[in-house]
PDB file of N, CA and C in Angstrom:
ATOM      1  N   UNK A   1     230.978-126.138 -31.439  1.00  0.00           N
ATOM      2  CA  UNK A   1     231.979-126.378 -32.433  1.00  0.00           C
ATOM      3  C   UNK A   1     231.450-125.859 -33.758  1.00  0.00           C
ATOM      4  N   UNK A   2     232.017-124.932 -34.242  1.00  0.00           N
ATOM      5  CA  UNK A   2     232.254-124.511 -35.650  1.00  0.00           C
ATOM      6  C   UNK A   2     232.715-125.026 -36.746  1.00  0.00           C
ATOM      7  N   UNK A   3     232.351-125.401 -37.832  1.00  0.00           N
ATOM      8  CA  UNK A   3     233.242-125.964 -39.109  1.00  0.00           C
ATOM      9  C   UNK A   3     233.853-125.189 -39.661  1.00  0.00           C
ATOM     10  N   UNK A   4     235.087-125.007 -40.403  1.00  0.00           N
ATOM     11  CA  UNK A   4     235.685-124.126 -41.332  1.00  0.00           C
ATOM     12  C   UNK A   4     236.449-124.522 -42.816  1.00  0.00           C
ATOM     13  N   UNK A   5     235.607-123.592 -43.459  1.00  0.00           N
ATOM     14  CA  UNK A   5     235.990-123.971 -44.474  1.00  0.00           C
ATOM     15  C   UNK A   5     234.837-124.653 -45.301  1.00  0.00           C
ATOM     16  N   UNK A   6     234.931-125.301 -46.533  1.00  0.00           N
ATOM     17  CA  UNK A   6     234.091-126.145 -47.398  1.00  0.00           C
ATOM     18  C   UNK A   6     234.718-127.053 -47.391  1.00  0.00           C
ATOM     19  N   UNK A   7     235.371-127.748 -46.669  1.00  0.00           N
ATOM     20  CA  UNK A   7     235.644-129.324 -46.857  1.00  0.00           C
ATOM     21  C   UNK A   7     234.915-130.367 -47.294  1.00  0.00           C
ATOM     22  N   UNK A   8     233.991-130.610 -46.185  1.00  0.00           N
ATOM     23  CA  UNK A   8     233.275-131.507 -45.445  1.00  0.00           C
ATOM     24  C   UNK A   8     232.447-132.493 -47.156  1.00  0.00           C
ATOM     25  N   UNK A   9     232.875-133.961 -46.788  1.00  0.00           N
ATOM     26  CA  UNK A   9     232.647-134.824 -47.810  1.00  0.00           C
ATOM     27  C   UNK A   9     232.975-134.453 -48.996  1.00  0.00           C
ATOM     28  N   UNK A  10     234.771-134.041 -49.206  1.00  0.00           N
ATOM     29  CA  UNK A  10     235.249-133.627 -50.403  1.00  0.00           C
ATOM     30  C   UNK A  10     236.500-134.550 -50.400  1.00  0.00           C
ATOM     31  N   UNK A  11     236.772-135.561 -49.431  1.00  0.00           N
ATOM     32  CA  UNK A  11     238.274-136.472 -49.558  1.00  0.00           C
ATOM     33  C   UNK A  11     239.163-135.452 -48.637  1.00  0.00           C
ATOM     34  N   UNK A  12     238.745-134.293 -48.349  1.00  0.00           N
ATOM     35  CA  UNK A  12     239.867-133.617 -47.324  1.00  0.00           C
ATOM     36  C   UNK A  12     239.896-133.675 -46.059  1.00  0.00           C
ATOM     37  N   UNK A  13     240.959-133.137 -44.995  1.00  0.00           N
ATOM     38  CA  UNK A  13     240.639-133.008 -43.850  1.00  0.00           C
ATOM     39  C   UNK A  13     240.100-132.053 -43.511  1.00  0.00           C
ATOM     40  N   UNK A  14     239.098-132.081 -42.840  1.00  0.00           N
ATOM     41  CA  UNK A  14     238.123-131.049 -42.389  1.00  0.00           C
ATOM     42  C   UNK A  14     238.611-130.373 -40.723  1.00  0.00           C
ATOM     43  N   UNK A  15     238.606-129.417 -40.611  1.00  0.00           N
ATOM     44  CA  UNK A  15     239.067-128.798 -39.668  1.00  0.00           C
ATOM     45  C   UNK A  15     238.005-127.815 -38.301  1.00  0.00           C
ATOM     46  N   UNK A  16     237.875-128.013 -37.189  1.00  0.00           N
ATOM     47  CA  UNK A  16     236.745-127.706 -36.462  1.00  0.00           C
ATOM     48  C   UNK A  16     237.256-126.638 -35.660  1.00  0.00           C
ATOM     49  N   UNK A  17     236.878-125.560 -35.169  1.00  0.00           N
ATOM     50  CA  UNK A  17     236.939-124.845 -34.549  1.00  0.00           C
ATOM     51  C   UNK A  17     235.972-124.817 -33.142  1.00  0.00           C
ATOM     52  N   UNK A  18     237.005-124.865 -31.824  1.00  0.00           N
ATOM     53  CA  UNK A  18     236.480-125.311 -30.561  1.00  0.00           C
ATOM     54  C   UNK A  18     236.235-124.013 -30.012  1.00  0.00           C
ATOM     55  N   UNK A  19     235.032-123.893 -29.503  1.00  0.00           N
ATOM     56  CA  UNK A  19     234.863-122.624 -28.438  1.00  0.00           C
ATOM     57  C   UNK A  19     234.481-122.622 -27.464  1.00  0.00           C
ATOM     58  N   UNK A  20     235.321-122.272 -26.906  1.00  0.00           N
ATOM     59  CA  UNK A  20     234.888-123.104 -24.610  1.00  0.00           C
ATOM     60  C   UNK A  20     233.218-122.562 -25.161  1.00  0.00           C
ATOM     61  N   UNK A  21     232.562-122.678 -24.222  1.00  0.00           N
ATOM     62  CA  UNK A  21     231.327-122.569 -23.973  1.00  0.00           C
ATOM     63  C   UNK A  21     230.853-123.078 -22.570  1.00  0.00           C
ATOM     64  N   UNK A  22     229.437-122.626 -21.771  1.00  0.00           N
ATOM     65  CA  UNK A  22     228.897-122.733 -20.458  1.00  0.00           C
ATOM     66  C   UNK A  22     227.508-122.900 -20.909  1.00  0.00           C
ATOM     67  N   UNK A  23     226.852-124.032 -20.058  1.00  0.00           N
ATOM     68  CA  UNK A  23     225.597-124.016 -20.409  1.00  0.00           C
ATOM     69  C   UNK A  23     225.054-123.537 -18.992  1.00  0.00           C
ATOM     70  N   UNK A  24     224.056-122.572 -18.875  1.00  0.00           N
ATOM     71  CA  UNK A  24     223.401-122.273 -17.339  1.00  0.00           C
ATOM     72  C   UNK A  24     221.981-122.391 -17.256  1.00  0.00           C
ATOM     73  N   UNK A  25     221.463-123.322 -16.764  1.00  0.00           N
ATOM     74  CA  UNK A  25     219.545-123.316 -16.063  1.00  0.00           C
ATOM     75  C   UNK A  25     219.215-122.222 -16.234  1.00  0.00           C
ATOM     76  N   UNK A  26     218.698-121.695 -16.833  1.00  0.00           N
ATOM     77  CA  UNK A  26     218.105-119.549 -16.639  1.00  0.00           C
ATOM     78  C   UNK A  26     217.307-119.994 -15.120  1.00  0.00           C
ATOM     79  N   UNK A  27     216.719-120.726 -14.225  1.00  0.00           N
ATOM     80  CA  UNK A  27     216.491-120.251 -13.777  1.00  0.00           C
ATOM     81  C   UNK A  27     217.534-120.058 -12.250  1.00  0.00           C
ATOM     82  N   UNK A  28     218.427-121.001 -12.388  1.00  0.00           N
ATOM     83  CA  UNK A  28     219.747-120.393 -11.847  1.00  0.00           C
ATOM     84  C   UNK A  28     220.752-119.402 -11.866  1.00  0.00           C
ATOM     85  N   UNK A  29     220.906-118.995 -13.359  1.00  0.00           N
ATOM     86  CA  UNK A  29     221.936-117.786 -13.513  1.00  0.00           C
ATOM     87  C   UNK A  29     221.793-117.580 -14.800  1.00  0.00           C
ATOM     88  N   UNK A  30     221.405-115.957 -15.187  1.00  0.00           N
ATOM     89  CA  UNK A  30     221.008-115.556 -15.990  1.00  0.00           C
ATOM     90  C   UNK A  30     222.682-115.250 -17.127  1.00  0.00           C
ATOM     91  N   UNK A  31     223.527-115.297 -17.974  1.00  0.00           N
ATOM     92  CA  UNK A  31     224.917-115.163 -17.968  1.00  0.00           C
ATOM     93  C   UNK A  31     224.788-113.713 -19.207  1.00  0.00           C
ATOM     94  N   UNK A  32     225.629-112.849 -18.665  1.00  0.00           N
ATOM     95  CA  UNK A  32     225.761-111.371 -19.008  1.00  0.00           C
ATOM     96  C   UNK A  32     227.272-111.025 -19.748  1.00  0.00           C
ATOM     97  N   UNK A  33     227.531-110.699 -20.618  1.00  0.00           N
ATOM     98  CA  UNK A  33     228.253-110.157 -21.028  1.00  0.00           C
ATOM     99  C   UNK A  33     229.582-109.621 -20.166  1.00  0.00           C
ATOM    100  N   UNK A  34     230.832-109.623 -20.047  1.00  0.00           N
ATOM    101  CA  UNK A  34     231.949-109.279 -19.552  1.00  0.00           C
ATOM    102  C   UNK A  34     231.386-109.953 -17.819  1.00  0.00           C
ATOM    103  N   UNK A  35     230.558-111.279 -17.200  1.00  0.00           N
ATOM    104  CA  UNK A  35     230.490-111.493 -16.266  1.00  0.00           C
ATOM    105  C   UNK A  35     231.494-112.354 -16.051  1.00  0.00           C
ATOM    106  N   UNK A  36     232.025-112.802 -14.853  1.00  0.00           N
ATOM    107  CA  UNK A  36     233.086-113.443 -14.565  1.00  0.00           C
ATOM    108  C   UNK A  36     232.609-115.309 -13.880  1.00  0.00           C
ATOM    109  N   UNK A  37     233.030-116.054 -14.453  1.00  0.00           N
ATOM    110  CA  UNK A  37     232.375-117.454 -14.054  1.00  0.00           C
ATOM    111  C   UNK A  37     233.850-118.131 -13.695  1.00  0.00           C
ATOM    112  N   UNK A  38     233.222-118.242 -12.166  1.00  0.00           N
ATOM    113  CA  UNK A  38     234.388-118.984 -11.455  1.00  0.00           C
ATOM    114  C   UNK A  38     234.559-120.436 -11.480  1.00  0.00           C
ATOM    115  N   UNK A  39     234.959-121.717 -11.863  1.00  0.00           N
ATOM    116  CA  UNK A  39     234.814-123.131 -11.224  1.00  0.00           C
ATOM    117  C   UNK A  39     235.969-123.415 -10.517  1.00  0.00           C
ATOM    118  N   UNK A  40     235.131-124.860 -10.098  1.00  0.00           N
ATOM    119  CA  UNK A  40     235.832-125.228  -8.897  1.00  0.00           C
ATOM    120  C   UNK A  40     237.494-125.822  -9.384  1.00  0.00           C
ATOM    121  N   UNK A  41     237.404-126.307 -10.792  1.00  0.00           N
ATOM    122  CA  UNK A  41     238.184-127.097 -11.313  1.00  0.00           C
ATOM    123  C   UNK A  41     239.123-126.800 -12.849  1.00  0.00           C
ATOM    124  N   UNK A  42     238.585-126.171 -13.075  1.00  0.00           N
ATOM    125  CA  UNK A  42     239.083-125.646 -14.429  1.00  0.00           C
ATOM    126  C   UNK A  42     239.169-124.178 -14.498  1.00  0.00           C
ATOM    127  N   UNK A  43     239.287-123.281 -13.466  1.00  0.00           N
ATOM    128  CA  UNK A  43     240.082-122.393 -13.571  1.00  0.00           C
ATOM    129  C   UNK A  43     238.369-120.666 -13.728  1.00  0.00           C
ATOM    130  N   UNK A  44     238.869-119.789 -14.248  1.00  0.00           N
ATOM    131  CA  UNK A  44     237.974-119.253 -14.363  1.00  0.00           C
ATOM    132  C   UNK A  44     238.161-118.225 -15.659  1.00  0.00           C
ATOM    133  N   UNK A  45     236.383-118.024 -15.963  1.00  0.00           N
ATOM    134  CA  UNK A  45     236.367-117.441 -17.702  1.00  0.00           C
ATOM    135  C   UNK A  45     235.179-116.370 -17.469  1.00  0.00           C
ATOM    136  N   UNK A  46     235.692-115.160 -18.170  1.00  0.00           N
ATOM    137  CA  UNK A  46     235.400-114.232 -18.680  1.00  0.00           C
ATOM    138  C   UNK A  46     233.721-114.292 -19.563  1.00  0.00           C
ATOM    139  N   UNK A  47     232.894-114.086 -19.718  1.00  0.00           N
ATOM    140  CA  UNK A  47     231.483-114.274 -20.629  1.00  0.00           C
ATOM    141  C   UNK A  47     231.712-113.671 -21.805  1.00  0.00           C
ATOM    142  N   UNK A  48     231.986-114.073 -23.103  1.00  0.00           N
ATOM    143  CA  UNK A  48     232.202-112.983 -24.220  1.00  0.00           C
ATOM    144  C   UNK A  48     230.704-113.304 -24.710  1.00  0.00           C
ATOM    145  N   UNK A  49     230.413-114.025 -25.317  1.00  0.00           N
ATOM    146  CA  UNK A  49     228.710-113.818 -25.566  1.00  0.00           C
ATOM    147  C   UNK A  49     227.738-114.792 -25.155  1.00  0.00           C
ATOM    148  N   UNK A  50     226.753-114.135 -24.875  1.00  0.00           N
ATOM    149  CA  UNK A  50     225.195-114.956 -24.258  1.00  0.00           C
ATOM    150  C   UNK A  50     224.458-115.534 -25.572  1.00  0.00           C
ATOM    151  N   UNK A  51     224.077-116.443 -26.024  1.00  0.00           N
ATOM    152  CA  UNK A  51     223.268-116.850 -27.110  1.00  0.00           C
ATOM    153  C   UNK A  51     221.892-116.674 -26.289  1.00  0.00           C
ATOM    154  N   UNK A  52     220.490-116.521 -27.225  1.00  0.00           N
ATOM    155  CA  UNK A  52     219.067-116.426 -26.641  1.00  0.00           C
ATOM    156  C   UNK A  52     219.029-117.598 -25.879  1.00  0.00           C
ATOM    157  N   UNK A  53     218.275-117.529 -25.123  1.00  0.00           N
ATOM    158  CA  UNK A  53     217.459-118.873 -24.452  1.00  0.00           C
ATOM    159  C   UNK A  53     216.939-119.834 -25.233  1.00  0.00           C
ATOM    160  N   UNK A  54     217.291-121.356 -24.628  1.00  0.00           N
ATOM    161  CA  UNK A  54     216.766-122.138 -25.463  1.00  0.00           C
ATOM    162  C   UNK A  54     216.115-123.263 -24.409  1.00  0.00           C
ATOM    163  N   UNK A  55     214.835-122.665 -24.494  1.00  0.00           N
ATOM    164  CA  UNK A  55     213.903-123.340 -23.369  1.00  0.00           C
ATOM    165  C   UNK A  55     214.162-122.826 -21.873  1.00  0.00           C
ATOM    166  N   UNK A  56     214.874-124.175 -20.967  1.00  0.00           N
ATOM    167  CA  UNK A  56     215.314-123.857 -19.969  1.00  0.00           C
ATOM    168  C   UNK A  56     217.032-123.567 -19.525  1.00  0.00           C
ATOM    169  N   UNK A  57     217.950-123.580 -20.358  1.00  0.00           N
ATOM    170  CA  UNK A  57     219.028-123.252 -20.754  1.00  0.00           C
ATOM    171  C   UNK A  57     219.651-122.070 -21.078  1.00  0.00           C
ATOM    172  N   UNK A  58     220.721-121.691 -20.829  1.00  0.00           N
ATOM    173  CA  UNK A  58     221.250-120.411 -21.669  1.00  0.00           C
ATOM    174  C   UNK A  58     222.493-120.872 -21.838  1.00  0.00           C
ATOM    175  N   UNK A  59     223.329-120.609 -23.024  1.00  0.00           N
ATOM    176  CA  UNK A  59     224.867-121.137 -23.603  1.00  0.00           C
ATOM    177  C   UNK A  59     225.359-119.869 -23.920  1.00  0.00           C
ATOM    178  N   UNK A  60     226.552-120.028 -23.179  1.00  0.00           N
ATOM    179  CA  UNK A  60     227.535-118.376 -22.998  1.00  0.00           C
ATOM    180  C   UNK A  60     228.647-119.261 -23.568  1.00  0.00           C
ATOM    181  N   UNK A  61     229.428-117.926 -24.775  1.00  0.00           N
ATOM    182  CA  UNK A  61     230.464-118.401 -25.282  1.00  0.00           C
ATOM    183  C   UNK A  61     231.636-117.543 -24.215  1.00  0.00           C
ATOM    184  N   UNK A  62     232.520-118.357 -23.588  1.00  0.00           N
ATOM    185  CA  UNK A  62     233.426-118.211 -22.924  1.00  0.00           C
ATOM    186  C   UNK A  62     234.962-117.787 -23.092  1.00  0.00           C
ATOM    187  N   UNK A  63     236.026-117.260 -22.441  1.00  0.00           N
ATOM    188  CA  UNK A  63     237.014-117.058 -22.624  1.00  0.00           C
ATOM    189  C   UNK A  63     237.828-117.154 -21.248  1.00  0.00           C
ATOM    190  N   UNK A  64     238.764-118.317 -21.402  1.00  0.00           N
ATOM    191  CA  UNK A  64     239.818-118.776 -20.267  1.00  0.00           C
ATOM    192  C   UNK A  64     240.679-117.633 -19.734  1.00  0.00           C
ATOM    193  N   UNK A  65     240.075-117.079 -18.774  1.00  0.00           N
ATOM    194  CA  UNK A  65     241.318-115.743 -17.791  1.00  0.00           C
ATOM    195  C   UNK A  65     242.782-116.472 -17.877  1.00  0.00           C
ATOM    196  N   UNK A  66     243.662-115.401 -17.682  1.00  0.00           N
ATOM    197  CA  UNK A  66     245.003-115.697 -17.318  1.00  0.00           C
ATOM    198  C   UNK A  66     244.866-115.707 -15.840  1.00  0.00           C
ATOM    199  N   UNK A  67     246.038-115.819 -15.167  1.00  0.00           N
ATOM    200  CA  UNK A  67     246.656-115.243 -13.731  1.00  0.00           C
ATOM    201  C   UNK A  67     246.612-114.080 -13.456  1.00  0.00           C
ATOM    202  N   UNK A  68     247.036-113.099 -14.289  1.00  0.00           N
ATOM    203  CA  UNK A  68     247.283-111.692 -14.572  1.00  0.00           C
ATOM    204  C   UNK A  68     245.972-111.253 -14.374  1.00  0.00           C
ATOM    205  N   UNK A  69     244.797-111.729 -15.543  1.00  0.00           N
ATOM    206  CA  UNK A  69     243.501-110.643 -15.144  1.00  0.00           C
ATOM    207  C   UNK A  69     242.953-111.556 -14.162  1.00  0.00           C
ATOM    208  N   UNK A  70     243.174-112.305 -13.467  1.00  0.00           N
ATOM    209  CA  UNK A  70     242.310-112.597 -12.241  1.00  0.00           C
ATOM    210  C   UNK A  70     243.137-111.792 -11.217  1.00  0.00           C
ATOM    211  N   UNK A  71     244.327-111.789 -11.199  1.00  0.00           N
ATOM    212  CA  UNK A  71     244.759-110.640 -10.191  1.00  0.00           C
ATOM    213  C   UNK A  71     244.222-109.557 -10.334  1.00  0.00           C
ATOM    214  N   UNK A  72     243.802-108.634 -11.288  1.00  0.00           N
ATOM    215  CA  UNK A  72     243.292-107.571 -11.855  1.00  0.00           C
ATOM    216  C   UNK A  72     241.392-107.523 -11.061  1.00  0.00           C
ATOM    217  N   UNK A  73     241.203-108.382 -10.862  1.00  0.00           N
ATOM    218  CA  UNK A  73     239.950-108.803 -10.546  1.00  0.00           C
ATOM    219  C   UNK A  73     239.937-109.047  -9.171  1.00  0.00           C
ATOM    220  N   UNK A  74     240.748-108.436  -8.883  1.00  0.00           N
ATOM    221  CA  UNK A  74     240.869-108.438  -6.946  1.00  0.00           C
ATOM    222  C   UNK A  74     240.752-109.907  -6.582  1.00  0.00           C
ATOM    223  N   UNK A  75     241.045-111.200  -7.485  1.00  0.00           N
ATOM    224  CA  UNK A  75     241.074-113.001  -7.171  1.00  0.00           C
ATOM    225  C   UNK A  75     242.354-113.194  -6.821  1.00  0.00           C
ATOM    226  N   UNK A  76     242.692-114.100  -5.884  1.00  0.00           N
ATOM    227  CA  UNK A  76     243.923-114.830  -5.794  1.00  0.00           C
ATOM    228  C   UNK A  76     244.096-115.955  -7.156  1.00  0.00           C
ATOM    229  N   UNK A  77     245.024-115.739  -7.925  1.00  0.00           N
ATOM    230  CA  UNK A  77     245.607-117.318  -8.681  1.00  0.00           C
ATOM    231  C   UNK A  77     245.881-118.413  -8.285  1.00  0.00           C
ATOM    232  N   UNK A  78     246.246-118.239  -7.145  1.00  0.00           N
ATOM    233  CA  UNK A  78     246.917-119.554  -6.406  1.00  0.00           C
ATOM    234  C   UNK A  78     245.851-120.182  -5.930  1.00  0.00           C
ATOM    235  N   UNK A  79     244.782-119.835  -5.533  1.00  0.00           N
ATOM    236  CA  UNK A  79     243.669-119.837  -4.462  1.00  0.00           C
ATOM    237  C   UNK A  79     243.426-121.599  -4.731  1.00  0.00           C
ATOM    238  N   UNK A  80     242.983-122.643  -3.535  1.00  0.00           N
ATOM    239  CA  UNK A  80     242.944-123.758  -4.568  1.00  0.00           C
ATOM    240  C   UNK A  80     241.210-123.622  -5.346  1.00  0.00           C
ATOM    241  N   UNK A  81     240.541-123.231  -4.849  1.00  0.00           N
ATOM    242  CA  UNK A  81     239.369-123.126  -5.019  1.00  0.00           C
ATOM    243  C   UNK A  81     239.176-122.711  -6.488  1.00  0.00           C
ATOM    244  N   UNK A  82     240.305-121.898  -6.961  1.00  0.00           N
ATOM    245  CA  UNK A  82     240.196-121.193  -8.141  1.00  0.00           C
ATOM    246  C   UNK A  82     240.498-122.587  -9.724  1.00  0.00           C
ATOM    247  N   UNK A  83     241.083-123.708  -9.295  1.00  0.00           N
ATOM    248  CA  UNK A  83     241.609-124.575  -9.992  1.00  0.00           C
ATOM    249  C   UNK A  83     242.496-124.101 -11.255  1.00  0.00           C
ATOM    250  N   UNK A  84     243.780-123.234 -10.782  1.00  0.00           N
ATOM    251  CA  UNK A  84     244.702-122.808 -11.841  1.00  0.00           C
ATOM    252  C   UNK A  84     245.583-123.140 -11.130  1.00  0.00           C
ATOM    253  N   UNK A  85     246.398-123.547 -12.212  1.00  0.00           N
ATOM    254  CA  UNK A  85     247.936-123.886 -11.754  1.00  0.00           C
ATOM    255  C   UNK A  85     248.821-123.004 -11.242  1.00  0.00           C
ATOM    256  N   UNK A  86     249.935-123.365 -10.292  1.00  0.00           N
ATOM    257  CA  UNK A  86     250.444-122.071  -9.458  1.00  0.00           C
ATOM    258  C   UNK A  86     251.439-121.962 -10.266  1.00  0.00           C
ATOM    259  N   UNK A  87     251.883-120.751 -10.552  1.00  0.00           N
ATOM    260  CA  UNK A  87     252.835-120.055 -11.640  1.00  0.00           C
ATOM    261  C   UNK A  87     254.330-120.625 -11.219  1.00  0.00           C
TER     262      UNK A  87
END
């Protein structure tokens, strides 16, 4: 989460900016740029950026696929495995 703006302890509302994000074990999965991260439950996201390693961790800032580019991606949408809602 991002802050925006100069609000913060001025009497205003302060406003946050949410950015999916993935945390991965490095020594489970290293996360790469334009890689594709499937779950079981929430659907599947695109890798827009890898932050450095932090220890045993790596935090990839994420981006929620449509239907459209998972079709594009040779995936079924419907699939249940894929956890997206059927159109």
């Amino acid at each position: 989460m991002s802050e925006l703006g100069e609000l913060l302890r001025g009497g205003f509302a302060d406003r946050a900016e949410l950015t999916p994000r993935i945390i991965f074990l490095r020594s489970q999965v290293v996360p790469v740029r334009d890689a594709i991260v499937v779950t079981r439950d929430l659907g599947a996201y695109y890798v827009d950026h890898d932050h450095a390693p932090d220890d045993i961790t790596v935090t990839a800032e994420v981006v929620k696929m449509t239907p459209s580019q998972i079709t594009e991606q040779g995936l079924d949408p419907n699939a249940d495995w894929l956890g997206l809602p059927a159109p």
